[in-house]
Protein backbone atom coordinates (compact mmCIF):
# COMPACT_ATOMS: atom_id res chain seq x y z
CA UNK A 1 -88.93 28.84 -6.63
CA UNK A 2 -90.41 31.82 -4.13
CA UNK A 3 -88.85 34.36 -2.56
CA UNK A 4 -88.61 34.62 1.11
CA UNK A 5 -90.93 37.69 1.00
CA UNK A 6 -93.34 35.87 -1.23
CA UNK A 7 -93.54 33.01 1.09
CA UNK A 8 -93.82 35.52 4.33
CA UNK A 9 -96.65 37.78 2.10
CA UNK A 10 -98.66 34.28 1.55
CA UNK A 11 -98.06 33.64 5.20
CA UNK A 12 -99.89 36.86 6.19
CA UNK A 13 -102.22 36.39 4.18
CA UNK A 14 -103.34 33.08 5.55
CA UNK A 15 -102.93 34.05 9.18
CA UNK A 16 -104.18 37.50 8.48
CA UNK A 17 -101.08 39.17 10.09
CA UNK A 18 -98.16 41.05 9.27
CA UNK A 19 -95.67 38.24 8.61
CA UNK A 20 -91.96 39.69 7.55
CA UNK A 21 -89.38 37.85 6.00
CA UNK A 22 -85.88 38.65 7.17
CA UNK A 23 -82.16 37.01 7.63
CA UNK A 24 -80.61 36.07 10.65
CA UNK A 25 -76.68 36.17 10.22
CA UNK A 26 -74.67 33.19 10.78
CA UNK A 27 -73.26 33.32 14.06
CA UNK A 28 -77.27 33.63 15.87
CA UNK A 29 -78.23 30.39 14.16
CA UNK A 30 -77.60 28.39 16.82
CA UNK A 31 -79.98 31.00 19.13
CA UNK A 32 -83.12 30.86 16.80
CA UNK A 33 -82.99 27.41 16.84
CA UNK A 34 -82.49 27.10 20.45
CA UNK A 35 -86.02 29.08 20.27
CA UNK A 36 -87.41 27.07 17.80
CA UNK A 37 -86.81 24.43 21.03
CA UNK A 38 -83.85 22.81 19.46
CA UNK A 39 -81.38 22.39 22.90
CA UNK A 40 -78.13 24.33 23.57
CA UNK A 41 -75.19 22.59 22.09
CA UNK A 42 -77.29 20.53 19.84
CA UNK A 43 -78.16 23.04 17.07
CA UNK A 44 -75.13 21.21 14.69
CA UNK A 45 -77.09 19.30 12.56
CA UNK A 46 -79.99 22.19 11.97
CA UNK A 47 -77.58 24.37 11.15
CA UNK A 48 -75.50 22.36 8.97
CA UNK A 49 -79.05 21.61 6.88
CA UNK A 50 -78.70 25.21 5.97
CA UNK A 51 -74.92 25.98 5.60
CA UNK A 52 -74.61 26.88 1.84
């Protein structure tokens, strides 16, 4: 297992860029994936993929 920062470091590295790592609290889930192009209203299933 990796950290979040380790993955985001290797990242940077790669795309030679300053990649950070950081967490988005629960209640703007469904608004990153809406960016990540998910549509509004149907984020459910994403986010229940990472609900501990």
């Amino acid at each position: 297992m990796v950290s979040a920062d380790e993955v985001a470091e290797q990242l940077g590295e790669i795309l030679n860029r300053d990649v950070k790592a950081f967490a988005i609290p629960r209640a703007g889930w469904a608004e990153a994936f809406e960016q990540f192009g998910i549509p509004k209203g149907h984020t459910g299933p994403a986010e229940e993929m990472f609900e501990p």
